[in-house]
PDB file of N, CA and C in Angstrom:
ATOM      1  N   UNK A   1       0.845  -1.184   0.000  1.00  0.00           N
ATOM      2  CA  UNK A   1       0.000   0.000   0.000  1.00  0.00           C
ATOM      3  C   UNK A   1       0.887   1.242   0.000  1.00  0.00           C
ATOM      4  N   UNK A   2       0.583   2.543  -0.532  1.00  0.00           N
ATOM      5  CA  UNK A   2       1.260   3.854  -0.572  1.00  0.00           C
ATOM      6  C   UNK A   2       0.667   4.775   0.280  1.00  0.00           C
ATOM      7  N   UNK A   3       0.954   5.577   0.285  1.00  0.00           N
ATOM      8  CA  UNK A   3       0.918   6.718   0.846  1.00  0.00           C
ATOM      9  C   UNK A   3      -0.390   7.664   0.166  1.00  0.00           C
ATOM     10  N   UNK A   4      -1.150   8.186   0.498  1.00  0.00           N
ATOM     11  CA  UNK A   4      -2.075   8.712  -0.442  1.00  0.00           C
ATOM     12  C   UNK A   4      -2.288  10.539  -0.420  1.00  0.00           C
ATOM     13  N   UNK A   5      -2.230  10.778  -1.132  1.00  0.00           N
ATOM     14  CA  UNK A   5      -2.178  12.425  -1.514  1.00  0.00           C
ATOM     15  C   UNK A   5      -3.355  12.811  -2.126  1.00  0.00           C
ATOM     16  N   UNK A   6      -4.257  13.614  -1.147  1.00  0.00           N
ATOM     17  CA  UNK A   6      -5.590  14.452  -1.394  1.00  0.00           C
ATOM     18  C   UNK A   6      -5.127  15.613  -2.209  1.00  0.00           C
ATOM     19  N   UNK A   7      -5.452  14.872  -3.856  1.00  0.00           N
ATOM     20  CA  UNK A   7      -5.293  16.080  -4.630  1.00  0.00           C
ATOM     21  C   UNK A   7      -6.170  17.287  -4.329  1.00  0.00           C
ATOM     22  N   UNK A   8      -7.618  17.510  -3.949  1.00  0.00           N
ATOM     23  CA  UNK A   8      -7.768  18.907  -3.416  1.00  0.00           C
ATOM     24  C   UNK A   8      -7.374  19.368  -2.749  1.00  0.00           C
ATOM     25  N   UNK A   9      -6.701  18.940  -1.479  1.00  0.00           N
ATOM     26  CA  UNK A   9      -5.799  19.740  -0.670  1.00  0.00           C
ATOM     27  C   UNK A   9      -5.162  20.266  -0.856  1.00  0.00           C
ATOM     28  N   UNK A  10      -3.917  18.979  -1.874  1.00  0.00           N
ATOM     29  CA  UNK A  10      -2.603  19.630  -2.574  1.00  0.00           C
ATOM     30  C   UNK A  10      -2.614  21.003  -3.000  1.00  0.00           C
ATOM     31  N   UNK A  11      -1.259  21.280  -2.577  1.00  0.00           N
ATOM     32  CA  UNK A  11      -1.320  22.738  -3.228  1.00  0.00           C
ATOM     33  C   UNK A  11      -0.490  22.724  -4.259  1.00  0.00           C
ATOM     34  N   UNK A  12       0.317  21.837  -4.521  1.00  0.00           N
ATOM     35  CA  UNK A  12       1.613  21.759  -5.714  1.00  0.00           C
ATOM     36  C   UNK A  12       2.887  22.380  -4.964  1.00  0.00           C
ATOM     37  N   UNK A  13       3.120  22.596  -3.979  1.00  0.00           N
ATOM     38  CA  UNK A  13       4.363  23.265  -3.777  1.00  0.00           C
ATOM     39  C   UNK A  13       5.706  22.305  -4.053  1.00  0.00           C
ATOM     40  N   UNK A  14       5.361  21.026  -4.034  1.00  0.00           N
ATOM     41  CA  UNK A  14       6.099  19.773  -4.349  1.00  0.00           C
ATOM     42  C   UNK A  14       7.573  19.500  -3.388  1.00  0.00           C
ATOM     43  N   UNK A  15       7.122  19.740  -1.759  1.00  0.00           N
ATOM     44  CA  UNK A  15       7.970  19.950  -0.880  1.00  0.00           C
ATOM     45  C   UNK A  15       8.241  18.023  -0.714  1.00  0.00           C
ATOM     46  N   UNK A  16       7.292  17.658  -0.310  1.00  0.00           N
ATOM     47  CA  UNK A  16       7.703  16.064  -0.399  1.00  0.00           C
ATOM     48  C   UNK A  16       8.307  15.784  -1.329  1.00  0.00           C
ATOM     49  N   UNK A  17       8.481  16.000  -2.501  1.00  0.00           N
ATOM     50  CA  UNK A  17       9.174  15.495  -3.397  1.00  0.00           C
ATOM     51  C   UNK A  17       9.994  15.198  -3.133  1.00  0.00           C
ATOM     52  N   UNK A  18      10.761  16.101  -3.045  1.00  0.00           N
ATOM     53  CA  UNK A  18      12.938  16.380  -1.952  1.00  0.00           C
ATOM     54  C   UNK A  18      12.703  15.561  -0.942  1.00  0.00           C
ATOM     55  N   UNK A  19      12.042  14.915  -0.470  1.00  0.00           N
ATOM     56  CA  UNK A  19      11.817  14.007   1.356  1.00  0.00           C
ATOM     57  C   UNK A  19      11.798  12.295   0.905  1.00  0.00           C
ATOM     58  N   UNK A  20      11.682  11.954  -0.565  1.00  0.00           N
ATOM     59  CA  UNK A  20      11.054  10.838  -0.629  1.00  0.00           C
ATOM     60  C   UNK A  20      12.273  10.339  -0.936  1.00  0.00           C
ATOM     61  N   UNK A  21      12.524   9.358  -0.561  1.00  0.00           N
ATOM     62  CA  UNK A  21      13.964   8.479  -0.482  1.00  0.00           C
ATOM     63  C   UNK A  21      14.054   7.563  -1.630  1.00  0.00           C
ATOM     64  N   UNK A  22      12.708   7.225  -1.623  1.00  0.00           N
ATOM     65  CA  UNK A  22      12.395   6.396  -3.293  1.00  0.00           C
ATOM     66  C   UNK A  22      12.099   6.818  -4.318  1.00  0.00           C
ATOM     67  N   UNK A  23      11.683   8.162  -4.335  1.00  0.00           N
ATOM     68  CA  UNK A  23      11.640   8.688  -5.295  1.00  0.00           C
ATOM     69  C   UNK A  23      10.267   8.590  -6.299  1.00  0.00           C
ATOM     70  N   UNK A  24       9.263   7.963  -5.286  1.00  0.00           N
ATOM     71  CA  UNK A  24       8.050   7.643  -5.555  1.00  0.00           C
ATOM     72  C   UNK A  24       7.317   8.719  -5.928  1.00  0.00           C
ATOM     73  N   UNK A  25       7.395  10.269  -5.525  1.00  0.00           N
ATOM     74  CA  UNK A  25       6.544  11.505  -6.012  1.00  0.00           C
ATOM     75  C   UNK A  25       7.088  11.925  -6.959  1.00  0.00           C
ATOM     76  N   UNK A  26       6.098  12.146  -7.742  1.00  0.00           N
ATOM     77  CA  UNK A  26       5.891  13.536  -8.847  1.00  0.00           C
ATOM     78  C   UNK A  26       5.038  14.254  -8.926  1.00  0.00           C
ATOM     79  N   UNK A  27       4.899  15.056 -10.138  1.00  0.00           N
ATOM     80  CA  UNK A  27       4.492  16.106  -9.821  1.00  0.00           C
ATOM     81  C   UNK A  27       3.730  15.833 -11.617  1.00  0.00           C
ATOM     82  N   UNK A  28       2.278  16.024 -10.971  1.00  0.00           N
ATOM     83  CA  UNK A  28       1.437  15.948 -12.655  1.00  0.00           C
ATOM     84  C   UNK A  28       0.285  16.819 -12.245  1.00  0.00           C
ATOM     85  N   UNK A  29       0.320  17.985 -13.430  1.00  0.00           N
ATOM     86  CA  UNK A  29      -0.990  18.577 -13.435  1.00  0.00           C
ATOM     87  C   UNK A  29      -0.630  19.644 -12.290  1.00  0.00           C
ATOM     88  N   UNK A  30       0.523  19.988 -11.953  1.00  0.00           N
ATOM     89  CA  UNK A  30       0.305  20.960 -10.632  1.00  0.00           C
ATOM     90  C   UNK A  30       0.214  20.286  -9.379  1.00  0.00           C
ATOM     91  N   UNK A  31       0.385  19.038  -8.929  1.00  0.00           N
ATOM     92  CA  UNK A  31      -0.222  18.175  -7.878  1.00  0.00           C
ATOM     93  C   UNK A  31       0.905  17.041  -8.163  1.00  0.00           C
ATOM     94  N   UNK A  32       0.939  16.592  -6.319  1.00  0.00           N
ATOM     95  CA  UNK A  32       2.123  15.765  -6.083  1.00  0.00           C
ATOM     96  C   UNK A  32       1.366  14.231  -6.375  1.00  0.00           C
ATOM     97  N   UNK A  33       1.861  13.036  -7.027  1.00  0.00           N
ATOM     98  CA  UNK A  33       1.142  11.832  -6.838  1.00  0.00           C
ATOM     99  C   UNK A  33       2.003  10.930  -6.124  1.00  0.00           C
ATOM    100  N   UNK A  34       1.597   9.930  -6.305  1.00  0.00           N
ATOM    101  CA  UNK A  34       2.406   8.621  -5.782  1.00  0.00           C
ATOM    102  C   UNK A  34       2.569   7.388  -6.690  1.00  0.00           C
ATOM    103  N   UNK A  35       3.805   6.774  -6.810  1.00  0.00           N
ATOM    104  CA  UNK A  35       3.787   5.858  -7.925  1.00  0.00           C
ATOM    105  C   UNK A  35       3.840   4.608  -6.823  1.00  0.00           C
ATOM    106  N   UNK A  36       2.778   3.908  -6.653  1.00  0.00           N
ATOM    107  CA  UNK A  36       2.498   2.976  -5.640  1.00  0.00           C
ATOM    108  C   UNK A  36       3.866   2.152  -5.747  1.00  0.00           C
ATOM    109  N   UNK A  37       3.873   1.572  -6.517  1.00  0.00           N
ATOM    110  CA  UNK A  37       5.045   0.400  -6.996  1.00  0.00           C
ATOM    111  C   UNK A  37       6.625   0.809  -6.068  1.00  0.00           C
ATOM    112  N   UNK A  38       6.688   2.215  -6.426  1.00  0.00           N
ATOM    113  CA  UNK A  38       8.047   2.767  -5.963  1.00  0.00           C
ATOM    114  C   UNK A  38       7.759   2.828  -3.969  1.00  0.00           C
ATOM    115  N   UNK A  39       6.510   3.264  -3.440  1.00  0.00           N
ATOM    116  CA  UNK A  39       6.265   4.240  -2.238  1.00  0.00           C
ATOM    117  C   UNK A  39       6.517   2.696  -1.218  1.00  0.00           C
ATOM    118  N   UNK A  40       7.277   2.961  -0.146  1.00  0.00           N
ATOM    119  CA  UNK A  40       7.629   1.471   0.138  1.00  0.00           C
ATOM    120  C   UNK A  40       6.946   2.043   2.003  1.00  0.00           C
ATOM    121  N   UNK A  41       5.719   3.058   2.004  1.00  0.00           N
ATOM    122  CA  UNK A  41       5.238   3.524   3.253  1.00  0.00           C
ATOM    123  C   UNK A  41       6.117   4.145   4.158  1.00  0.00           C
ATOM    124  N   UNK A  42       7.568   4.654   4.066  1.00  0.00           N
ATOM    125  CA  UNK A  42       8.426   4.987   5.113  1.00  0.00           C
ATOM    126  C   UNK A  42       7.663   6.187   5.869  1.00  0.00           C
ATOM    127  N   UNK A  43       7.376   7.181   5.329  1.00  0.00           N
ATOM    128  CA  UNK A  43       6.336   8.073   5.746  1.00  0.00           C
ATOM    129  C   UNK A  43       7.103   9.453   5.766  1.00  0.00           C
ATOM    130  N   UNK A  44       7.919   9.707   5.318  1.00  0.00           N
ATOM    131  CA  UNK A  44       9.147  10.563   5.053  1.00  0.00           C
ATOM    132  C   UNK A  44       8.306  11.825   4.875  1.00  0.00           C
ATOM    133  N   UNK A  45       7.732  11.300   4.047  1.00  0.00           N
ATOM    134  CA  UNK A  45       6.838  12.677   2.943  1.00  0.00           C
ATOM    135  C   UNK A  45       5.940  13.282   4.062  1.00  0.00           C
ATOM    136  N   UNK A  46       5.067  12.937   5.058  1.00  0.00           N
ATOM    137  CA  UNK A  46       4.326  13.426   5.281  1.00  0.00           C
ATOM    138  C   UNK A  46       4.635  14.260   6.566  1.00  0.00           C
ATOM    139  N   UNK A  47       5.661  14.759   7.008  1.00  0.00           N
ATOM    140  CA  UNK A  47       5.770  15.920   7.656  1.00  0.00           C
ATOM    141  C   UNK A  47       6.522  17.207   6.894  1.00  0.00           C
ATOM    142  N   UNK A  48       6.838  17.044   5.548  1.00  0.00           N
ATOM    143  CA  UNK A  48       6.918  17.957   5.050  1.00  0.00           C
ATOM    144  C   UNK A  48       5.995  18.692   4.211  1.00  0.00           C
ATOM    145  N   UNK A  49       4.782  17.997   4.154  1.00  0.00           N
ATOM    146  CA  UNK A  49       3.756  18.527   3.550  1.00  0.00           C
ATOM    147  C   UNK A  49       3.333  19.691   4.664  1.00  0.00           C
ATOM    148  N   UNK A  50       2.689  21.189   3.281  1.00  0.00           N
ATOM    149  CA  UNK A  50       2.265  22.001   4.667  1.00  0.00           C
ATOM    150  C   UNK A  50       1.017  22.414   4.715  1.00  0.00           C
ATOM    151  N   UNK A  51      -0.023  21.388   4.039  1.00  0.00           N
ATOM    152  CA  UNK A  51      -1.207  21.761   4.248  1.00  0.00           C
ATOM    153  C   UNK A  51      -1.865  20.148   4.689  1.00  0.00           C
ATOM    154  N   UNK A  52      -0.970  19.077   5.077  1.00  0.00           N
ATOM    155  CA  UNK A  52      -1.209  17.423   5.561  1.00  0.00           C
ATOM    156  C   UNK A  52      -2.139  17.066   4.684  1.00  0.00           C
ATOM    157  N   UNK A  53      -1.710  17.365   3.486  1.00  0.00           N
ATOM    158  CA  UNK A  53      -2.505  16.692   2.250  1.00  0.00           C
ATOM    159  C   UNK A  53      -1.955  15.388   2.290  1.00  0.00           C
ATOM    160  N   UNK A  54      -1.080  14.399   2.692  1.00  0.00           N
ATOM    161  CA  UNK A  54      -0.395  13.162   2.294  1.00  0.00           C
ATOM    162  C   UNK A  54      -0.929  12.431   4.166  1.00  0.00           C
ATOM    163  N   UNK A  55      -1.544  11.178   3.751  1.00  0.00           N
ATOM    164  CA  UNK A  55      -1.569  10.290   4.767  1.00  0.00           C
ATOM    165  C   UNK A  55      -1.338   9.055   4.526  1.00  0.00           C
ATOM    166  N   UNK A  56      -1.198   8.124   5.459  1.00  0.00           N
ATOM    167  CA  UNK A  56      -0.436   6.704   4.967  1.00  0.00           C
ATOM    168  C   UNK A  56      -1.482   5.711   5.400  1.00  0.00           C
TER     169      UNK A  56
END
């Protein structure tokens, strides 16, 4: 299972991006996703988000 990112929340600032060790986020459409396959749950990403759009 991944990590999941409330694209309405998202704001695009794409701060998790830089946090993810796997390299599982990008960035499509303005908005951060998750490439399940890569996201191995460490949870890295989700204290750098600054509106807690990302939960695990």
């Amino acid at each position: 299972m991944a990590v999941v990112i409330n694209a309405e929340t998202c704001i695009g600032c794409g701060a998790c991006i830089d946090t993810c060790p796997t390299e599982a986020l990008e960035m499509k459409d303005d908005k951060a996703v998750v490439d399940a396959e890569k996201c191995v749950d460490c949870g890295a990403c989700l204290d750098s988000c600054p509106v807690e759009a990302i939960t695990l």
